[in-house]
Structures are given as structure tokens and as C-alpha cells.
N, C-alpha and C. Protein backbone atom coordinates (compact mmCIF):
# COMPACT_ATOMS: atom_id res chain seq x y z
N UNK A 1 104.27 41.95 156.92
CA UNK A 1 103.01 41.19 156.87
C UNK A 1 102.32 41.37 155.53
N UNK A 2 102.19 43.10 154.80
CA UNK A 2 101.40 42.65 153.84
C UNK A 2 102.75 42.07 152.69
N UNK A 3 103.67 41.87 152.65
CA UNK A 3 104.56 41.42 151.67
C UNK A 3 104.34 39.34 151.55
N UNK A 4 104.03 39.52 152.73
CA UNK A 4 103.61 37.78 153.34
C UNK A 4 102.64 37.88 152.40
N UNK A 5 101.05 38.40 153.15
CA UNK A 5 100.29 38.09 152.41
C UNK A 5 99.40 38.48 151.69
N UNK A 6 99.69 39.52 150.83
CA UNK A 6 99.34 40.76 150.33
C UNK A 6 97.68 40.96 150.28
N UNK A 7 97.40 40.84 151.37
CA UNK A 7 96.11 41.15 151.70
C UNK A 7 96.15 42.65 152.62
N UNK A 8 95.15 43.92 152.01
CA UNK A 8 95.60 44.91 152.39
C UNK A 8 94.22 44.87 153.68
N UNK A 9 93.08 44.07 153.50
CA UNK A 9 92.34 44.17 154.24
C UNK A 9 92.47 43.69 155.58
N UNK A 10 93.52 42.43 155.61
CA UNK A 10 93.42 41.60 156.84
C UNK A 10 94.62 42.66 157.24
N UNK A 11 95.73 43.17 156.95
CA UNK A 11 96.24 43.85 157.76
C UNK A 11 95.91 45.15 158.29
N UNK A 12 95.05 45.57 157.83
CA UNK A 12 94.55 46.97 157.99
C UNK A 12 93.87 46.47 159.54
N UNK A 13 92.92 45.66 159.07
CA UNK A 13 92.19 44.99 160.63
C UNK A 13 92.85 44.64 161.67
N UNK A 14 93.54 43.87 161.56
CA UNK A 14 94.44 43.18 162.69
C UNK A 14 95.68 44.57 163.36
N UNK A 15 95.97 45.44 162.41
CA UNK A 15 96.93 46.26 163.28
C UNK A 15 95.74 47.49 163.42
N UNK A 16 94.73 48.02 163.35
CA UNK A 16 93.86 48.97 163.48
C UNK A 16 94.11 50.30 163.06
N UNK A 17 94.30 50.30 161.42
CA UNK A 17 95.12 51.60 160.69
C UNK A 17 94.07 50.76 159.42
N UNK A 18 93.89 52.42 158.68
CA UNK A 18 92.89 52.65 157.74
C UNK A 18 94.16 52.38 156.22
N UNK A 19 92.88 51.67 155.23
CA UNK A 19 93.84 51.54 154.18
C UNK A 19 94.61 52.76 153.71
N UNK A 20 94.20 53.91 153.67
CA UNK A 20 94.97 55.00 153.31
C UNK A 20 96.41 55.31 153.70
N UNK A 21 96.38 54.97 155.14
CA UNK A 21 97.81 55.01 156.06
C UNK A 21 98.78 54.00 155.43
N UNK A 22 97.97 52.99 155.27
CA UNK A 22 98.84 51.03 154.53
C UNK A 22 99.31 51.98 153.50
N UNK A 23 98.69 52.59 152.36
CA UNK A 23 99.25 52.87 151.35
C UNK A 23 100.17 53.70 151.23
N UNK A 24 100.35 54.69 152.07
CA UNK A 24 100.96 55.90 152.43
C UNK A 24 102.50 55.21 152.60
N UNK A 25 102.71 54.39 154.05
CA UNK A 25 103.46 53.73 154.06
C UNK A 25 104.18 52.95 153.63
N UNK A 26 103.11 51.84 152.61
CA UNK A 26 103.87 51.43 151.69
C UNK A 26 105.00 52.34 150.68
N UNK A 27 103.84 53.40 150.49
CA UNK A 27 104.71 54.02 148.94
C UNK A 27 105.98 54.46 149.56
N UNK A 28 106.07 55.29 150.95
CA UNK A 28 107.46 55.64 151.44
C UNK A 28 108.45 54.41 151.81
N UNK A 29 107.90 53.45 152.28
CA UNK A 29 108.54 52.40 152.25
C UNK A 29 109.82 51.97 151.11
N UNK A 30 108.50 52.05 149.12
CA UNK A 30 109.18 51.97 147.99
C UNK A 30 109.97 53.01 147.79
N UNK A 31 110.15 53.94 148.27
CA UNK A 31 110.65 55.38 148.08
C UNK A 31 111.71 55.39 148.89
N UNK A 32 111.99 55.25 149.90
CA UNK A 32 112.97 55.26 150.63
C UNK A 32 113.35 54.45 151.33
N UNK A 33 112.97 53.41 151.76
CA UNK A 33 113.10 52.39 152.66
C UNK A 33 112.22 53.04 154.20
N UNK A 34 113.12 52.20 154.90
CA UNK A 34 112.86 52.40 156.76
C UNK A 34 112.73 53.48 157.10
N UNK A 35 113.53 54.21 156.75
CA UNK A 35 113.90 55.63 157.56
C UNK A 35 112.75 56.34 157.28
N UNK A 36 112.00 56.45 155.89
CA UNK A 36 111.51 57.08 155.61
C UNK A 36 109.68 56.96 156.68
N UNK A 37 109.95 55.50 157.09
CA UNK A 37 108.75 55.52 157.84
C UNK A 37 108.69 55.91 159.31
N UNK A 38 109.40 56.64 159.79
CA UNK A 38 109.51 57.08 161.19
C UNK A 38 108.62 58.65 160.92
N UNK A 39 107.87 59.19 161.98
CA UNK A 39 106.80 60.19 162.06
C UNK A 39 107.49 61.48 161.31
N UNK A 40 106.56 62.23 160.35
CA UNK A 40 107.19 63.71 159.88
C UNK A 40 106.81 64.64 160.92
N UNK A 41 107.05 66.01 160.42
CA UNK A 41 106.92 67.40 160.67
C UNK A 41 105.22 66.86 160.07
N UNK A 42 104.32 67.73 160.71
CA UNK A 42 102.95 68.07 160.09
C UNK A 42 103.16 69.85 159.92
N UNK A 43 104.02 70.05 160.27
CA UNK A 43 104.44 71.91 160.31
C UNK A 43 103.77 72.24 158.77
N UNK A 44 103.12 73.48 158.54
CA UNK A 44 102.73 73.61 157.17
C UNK A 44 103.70 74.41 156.31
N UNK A 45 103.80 74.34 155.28
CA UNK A 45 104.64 74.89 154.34
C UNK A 45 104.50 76.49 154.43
N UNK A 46 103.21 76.91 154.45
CA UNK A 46 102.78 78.32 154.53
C UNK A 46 102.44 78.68 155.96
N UNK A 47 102.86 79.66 156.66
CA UNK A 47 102.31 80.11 157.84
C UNK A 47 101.37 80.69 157.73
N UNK A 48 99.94 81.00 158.32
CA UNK A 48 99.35 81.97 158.00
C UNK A 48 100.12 83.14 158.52
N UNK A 49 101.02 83.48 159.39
CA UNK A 49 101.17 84.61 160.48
C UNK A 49 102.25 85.21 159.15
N UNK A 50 102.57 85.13 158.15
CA UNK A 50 103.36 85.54 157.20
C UNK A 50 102.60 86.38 156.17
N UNK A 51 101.25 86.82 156.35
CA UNK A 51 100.16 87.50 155.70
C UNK A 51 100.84 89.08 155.90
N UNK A 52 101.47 89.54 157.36
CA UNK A 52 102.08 90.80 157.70
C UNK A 52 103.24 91.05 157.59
N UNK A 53 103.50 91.73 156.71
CA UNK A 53 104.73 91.86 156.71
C UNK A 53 105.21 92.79 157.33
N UNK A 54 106.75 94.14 157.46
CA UNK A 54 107.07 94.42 157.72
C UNK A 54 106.51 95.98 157.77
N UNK A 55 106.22 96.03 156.52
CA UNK A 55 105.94 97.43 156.00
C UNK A 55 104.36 97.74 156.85
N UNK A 56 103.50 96.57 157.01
CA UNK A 56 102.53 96.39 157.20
C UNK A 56 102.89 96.91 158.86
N UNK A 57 103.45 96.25 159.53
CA UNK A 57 103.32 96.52 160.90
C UNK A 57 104.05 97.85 161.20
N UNK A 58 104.94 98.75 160.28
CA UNK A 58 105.45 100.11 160.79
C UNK A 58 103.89 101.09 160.23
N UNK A 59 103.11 100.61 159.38
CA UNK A 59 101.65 101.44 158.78
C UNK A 59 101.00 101.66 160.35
N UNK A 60 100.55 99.93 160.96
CA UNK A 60 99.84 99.78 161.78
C UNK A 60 100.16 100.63 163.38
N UNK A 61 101.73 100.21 163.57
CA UNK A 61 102.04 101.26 164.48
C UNK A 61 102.02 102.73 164.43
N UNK A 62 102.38 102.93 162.97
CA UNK A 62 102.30 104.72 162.62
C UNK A 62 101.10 105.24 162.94
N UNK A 63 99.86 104.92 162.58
CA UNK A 63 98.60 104.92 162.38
C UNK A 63 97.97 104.72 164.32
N UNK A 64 98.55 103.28 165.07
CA UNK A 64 97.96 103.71 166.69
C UNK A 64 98.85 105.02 167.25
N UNK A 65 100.15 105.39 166.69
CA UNK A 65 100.52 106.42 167.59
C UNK A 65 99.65 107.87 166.87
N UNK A 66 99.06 107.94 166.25
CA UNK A 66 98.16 109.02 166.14
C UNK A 66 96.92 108.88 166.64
N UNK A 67 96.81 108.10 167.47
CA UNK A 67 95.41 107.72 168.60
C UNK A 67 94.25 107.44 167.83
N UNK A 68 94.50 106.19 166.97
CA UNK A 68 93.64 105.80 165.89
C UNK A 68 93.02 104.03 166.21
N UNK A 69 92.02 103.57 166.45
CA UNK A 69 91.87 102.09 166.95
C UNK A 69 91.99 100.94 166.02
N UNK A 70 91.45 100.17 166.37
CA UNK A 70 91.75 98.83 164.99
C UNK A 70 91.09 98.79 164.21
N UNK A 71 89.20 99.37 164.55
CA UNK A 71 88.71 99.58 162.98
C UNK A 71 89.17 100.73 162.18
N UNK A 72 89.49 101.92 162.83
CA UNK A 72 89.57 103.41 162.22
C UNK A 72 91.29 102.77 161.21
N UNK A 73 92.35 102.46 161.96
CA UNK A 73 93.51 101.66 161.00
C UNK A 73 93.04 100.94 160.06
N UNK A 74 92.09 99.84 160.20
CA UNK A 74 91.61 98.92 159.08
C UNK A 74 90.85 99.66 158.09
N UNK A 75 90.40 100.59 158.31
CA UNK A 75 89.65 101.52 156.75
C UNK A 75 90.81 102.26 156.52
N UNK A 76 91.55 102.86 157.09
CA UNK A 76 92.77 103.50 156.43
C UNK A 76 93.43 102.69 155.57
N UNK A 77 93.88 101.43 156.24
CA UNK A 77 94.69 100.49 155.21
C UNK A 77 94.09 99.85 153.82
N UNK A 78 92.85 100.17 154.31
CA UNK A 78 91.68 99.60 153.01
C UNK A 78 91.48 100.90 151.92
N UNK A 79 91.15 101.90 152.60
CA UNK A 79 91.10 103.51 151.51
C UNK A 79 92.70 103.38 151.11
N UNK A 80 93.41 103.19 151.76
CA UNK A 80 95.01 104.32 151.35
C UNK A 80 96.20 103.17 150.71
N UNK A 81 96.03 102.56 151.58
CA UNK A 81 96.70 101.16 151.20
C UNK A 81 96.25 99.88 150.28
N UNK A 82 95.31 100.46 149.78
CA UNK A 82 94.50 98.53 149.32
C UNK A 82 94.89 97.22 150.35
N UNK A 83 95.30 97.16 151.83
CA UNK A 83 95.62 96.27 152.02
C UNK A 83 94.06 96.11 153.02
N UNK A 84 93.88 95.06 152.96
CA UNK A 84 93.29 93.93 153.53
C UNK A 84 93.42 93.08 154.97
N UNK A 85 93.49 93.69 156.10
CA UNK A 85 93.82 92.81 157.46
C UNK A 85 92.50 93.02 158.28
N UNK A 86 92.35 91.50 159.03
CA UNK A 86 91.21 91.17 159.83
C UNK A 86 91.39 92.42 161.11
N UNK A 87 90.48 91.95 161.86
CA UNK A 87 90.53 93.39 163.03
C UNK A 87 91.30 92.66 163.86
N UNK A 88 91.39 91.05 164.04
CA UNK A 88 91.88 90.23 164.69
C UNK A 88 93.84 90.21 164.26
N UNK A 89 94.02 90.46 163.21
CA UNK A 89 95.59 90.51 162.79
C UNK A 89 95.81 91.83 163.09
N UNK A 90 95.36 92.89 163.49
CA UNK A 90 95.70 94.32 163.95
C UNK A 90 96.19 94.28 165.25
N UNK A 91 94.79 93.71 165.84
CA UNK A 91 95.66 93.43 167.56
C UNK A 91 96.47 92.65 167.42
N UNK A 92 96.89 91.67 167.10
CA UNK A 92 97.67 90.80 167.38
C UNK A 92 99.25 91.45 166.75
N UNK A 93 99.02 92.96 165.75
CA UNK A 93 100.50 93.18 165.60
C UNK A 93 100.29 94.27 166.63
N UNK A 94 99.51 95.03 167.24
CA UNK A 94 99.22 96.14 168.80
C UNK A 94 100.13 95.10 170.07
N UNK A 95 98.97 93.96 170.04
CA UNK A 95 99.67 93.15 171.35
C UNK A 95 101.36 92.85 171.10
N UNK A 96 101.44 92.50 169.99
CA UNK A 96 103.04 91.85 170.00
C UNK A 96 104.07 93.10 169.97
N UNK A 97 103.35 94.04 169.71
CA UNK A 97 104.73 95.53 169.95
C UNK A 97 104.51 96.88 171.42
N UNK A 98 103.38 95.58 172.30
CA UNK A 98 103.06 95.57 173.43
C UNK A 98 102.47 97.36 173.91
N UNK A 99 101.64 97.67 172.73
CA UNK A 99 100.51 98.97 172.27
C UNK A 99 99.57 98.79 173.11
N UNK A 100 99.39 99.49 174.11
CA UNK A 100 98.19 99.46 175.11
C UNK A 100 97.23 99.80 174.03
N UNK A 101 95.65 99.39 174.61
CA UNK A 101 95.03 99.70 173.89
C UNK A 101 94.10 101.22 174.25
N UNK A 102 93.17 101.87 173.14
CA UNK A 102 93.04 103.08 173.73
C UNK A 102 91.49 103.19 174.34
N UNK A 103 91.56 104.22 175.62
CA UNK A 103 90.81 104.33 176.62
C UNK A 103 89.96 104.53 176.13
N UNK A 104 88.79 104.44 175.93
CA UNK A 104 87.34 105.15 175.49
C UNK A 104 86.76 105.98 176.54
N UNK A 105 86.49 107.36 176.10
CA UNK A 105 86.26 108.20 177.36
C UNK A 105 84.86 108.05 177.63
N UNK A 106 84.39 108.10 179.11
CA UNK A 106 82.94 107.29 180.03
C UNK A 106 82.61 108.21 179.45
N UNK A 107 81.11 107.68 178.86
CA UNK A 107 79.75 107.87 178.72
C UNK A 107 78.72 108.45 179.91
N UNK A 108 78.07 110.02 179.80
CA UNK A 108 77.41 109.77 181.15
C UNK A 108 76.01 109.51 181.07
N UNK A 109 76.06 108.81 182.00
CA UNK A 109 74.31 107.74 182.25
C UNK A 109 73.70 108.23 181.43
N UNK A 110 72.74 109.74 181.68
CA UNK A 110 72.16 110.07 180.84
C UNK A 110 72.48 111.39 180.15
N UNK A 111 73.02 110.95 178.80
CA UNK A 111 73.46 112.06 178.07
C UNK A 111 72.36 113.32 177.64
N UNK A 112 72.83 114.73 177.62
CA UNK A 112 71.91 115.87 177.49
C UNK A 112 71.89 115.79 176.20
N UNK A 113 70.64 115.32 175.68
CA UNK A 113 70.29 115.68 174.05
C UNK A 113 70.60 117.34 173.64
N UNK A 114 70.68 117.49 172.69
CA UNK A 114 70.91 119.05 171.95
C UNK A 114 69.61 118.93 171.24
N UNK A 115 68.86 119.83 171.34
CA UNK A 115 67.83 119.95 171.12
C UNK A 115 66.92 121.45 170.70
N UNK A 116 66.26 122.04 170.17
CA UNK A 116 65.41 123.04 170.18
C UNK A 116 64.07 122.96 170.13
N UNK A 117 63.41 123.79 171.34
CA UNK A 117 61.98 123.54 171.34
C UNK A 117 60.83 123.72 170.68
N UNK A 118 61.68 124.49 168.98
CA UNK A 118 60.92 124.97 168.01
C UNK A 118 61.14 123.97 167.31
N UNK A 119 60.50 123.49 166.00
CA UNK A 119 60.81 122.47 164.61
C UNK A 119 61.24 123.97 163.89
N UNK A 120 62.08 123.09 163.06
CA UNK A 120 62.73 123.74 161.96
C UNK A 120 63.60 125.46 162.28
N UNK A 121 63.98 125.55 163.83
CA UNK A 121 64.71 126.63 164.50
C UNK A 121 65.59 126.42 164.53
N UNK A 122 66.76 125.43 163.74
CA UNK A 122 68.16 124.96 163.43
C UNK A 122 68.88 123.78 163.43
N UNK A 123 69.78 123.80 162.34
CA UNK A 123 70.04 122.31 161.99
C UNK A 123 71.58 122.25 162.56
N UNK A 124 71.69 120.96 162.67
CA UNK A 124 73.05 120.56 162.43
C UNK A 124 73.47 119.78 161.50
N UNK A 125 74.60 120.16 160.94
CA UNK A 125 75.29 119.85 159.54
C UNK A 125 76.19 119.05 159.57
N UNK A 126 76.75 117.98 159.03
CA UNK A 126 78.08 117.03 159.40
C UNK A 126 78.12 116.54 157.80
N UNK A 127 79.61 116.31 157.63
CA UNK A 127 80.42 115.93 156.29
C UNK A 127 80.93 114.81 156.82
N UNK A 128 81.05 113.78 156.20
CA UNK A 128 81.94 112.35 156.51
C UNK A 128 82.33 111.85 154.92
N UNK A 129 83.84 111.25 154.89
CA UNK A 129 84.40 111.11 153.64
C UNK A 129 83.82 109.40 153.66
N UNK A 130 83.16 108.76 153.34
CA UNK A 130 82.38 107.21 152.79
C UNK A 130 83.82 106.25 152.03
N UNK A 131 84.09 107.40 151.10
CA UNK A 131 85.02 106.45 150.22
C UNK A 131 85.98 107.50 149.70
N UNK A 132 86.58 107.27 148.65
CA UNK A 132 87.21 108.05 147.60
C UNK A 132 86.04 108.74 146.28
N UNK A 133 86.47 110.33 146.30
CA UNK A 133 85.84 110.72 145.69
C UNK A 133 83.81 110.55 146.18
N UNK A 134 84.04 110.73 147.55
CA UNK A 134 82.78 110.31 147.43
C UNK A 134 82.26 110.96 149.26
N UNK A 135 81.58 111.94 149.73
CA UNK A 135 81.34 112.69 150.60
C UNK A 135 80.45 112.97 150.96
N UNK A 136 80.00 112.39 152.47
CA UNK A 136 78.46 112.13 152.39
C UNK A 136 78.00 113.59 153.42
N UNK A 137 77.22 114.23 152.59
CA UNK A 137 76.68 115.44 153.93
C UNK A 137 75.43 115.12 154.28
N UNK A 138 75.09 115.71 155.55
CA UNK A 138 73.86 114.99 156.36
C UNK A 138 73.73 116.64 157.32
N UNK A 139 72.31 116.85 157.05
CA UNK A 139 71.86 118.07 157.94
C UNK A 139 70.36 118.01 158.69
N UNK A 140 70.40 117.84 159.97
CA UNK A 140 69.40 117.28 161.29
C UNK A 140 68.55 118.72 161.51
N UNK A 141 67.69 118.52 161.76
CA UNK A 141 66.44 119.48 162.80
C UNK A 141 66.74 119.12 163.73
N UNK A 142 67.18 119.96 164.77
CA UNK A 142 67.12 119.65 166.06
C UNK A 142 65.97 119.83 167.29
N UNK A 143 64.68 120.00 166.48
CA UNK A 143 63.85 119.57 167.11
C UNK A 143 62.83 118.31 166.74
N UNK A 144 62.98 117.83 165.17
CA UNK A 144 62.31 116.54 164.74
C UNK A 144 63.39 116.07 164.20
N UNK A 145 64.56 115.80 164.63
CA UNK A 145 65.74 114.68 164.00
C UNK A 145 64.98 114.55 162.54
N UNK A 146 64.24 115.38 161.91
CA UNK A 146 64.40 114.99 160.29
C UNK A 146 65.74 115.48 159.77
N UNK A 147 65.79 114.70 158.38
CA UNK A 147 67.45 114.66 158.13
C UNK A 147 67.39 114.46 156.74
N UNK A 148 68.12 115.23 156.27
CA UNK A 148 68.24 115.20 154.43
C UNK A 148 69.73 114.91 154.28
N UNK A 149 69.97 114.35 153.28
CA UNK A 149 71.20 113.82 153.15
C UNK A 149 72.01 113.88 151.94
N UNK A 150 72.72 113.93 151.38
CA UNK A 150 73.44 113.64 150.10
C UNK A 150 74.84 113.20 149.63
N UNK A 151 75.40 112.85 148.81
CA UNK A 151 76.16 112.48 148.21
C UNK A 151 77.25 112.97 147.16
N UNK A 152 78.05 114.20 147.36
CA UNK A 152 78.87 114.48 146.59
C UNK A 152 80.42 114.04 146.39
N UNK A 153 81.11 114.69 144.89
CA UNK A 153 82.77 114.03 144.66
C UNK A 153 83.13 114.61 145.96
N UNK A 154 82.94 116.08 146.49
CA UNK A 154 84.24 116.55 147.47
C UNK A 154 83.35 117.28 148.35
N UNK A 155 84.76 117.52 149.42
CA UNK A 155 84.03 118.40 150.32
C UNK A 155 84.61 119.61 150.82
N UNK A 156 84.21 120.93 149.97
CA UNK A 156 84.92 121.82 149.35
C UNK A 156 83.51 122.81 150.38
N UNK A 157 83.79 124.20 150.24
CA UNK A 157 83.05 125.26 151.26
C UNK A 157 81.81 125.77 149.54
N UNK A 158 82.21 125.79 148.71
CA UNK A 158 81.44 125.73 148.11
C UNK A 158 79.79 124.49 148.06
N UNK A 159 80.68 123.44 147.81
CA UNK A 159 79.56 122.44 147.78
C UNK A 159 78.69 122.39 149.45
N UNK A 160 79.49 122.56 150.46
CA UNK A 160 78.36 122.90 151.48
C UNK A 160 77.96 123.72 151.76
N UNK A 161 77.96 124.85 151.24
CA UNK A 161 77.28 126.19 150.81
C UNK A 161 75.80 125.55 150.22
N UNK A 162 75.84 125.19 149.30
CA UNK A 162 75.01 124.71 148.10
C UNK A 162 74.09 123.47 148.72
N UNK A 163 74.70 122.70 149.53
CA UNK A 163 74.22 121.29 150.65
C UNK A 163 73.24 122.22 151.04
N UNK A 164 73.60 123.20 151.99
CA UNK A 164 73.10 124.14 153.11
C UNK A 164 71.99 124.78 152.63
N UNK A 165 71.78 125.31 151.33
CA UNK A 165 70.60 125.86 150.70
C UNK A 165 69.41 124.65 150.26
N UNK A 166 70.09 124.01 149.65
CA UNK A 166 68.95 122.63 149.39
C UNK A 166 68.06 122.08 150.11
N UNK A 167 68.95 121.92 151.58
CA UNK A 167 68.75 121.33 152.90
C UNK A 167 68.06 122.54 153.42
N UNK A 168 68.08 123.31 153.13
CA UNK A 168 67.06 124.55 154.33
C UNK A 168 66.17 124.82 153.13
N UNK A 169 66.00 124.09 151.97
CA UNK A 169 64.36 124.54 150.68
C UNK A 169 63.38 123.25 151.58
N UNK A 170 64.18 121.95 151.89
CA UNK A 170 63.48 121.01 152.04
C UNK A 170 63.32 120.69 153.70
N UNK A 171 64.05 121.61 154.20
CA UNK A 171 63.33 121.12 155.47
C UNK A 171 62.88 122.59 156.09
N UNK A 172 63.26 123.69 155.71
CA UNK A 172 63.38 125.09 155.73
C UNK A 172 63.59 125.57 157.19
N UNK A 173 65.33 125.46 157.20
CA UNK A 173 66.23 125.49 158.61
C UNK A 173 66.45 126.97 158.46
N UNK A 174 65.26 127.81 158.78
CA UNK A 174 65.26 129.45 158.84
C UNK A 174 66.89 129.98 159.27
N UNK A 175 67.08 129.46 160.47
CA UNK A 175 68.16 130.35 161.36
C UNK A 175 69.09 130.11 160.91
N UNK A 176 70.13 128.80 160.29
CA UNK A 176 70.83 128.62 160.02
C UNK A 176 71.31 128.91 158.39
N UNK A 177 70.61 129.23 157.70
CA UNK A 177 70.20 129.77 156.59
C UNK A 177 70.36 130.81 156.20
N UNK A 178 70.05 131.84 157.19
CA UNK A 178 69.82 133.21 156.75
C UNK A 178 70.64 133.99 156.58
N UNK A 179 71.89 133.87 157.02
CA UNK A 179 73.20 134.57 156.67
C UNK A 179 74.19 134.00 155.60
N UNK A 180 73.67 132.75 155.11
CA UNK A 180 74.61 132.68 153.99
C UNK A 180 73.56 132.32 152.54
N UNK A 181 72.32 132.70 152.92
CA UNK A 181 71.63 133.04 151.39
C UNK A 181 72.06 133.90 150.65
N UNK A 182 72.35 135.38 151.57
CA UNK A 182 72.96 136.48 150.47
C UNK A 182 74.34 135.99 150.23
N UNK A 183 74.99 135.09 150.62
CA UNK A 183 76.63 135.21 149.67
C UNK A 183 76.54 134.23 148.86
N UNK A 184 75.65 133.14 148.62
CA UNK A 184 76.23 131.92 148.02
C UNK A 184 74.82 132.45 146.78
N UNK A 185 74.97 131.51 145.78
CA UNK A 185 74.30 131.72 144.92
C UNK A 185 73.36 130.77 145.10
N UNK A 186 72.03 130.55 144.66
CA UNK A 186 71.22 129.16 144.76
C UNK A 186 71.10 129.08 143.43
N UNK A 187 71.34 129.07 142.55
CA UNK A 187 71.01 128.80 141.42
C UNK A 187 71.65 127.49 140.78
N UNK A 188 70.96 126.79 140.08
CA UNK A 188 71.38 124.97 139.90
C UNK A 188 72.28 125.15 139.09
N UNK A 189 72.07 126.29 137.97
CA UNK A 189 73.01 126.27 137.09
C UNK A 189 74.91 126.36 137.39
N UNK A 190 74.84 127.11 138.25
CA UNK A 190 76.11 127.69 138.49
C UNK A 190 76.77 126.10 139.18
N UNK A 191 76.00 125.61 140.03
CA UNK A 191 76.21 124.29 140.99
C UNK A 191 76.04 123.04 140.59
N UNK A 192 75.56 122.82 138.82
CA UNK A 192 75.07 121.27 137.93
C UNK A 192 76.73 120.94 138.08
N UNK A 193 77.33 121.19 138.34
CA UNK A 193 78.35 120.10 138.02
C UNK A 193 79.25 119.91 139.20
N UNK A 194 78.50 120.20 140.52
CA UNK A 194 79.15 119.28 141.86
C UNK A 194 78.22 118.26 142.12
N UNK A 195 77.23 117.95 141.26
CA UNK A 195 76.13 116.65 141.79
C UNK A 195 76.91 115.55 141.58
């Protein structure tokens, strides 16, 4: 029809296909003839599901059999690995190597705070690694949840020695304090170069 009457508008109308398709067709038409106009593959050239590879899914399994979940794996693979996977491509290599997932142990209703009925009668101390080269210490009153915090390269018995004195000048955690003033030194000098 459009070779009849090379009007691309009246045929576009009358068979109810957009000029883009007419053209499409045509050009395979010039390109190959007939054959070429029978329906393709729309299949895409790239899979996304080809993002994981092999090496990737023995990390991911190594990593749940040490009773580790999909975010705690996804910062590992991000710190250790530079690799990059959604939380959504983790399960989906858990589900396909048919990895139960892990139990979270019950919560009870109402949990017993830890607590002391004095302020400033003892702290609790916690180290968490943030990044590379980079170690965040955090020390609580356990009777006013005040909380001093900091930021060092490592996390060595020295530098929380030194955490531990700072943290008991500024919030002055008597009890927890008092037995390791005499061994550690407080002096900035000796300690200017773990800041």
C-alpha cells in the first residue's frame, strides 16, 4: 500500500500503527525483504541478573554460613570487597542456594534497662569499627544516658585506655575510672598522635 501510494499518513490511519512502526518496517523490509518482517526476540542484550557473578555468590554464601544477614554481608562486601550489591540481589543469591534465613532471637515485652541509681556511678564503654582506619568509641552514664564519643585510626588497649580517661574528665565516671588512672598515663603528650 505505501509503495501504491506513498502516502505514509493515510496508511498509518487506515491500518492503526504509528509512523515510527511504518518506518521501522519499511527499513527492514529494504534490508532484508519479508522474512525480516515477521516479530523479533525483545530479549535484552544485557541481563541485569549477570551483575553476580560467581566469585560473588561463594563471598555471599561464605559470609551467611558464619551467621551473618544481608545487611551485615552488604557492608562486608562494601569495606573488604569494594563490591556493590542491593540488599535485594543478596536474597535473591540466599533464596536461589535455598539459605534459610536467620532467626532473630524474641525480644521480651518489656526489656530490663541497665541502669544505676546514682549519676555518674558508671559507664558503659563500646568500640564499633565505622570504616577503615576509622573507630568510633562511645562511653554512656548509666544513670543519665549522657554520652561522649570519639573518633580514632584504631582500636588498640592503649587508645581506650586514653578514650576512658577523657571520658571520665568530662563526664567524671568515678567507679569505672579508678583502677586504671594509676596504670595508664593521662598526659596529651604521650597520646597527640592517636587523635
Amino acid at each position: 500500500m505505501y509503495h501504491e501510494t506513498g502516502n505514509a499518513g493515510l496508511i498509518c490511519a487506515r491500518r492503526g500503527i504509528s509512523r515510527p512502526t511504518l518506518r521501522k518496517w519499511l527499513r527492514r523490509y529494504r534490508d532484508s525483504g519479508k522474512g525480516r518482517l515477521r516479530s523479533q526476540s525483545r530479549r535484552p542484550l544485557n541481563s541485569p541478573d549477570g551483575k553476580v557473578i560467581e566469585a560473588d555468590r561463594a563471598r555471599i554464601l561464605r559470609l551467611r554460613s558464619q551467621h551473618k544477614g544481608a545487611r551485615r554481608i552488604q557492608n562486608e562486601l562494601r569495606l573488604h570487597e569494594q563490591r556493590e550489591l542491593s540488599l535485594a540481589t543478596i536474597h535473591k543469591v540466599l533464596n536461589e542456594a535455598s539459605v534459610k534465613p536467620l532467626v532473630r532471637p524474641r525480644q521480651p515485652a518489656h526489656p530490663k534497662r541497665y541502669s544505676r541509681p546514682i549519676p555518674e556511678d558508671r559507664a558503659q564503654m563500646d568500640t564499633m569499627k565505622i570504616a577503615r582506619g576509622a573507630c568510633q568509641y562511645t562511653a554512656i552514664d548509666d544513670c543519665s544516658r549522657f554520652r561522649v564519643l570519639a573518633i580514632y585510626r584504631a582500636e588498640t588497649l592503649v587508645i581506650r585506655c586514653f578514650f576512658l580517661i577523657v571520658s571520665s574528665r568530662k563526664c567524671r565516671f568515678r567507679s569505672a575510672v579508678s583502677g586504671l588512672i594509676g596504670t595508664a598515663s593521662s598526659s596529651p603528650n604521650r597520646y597527640s598522635d592517636v587523635r
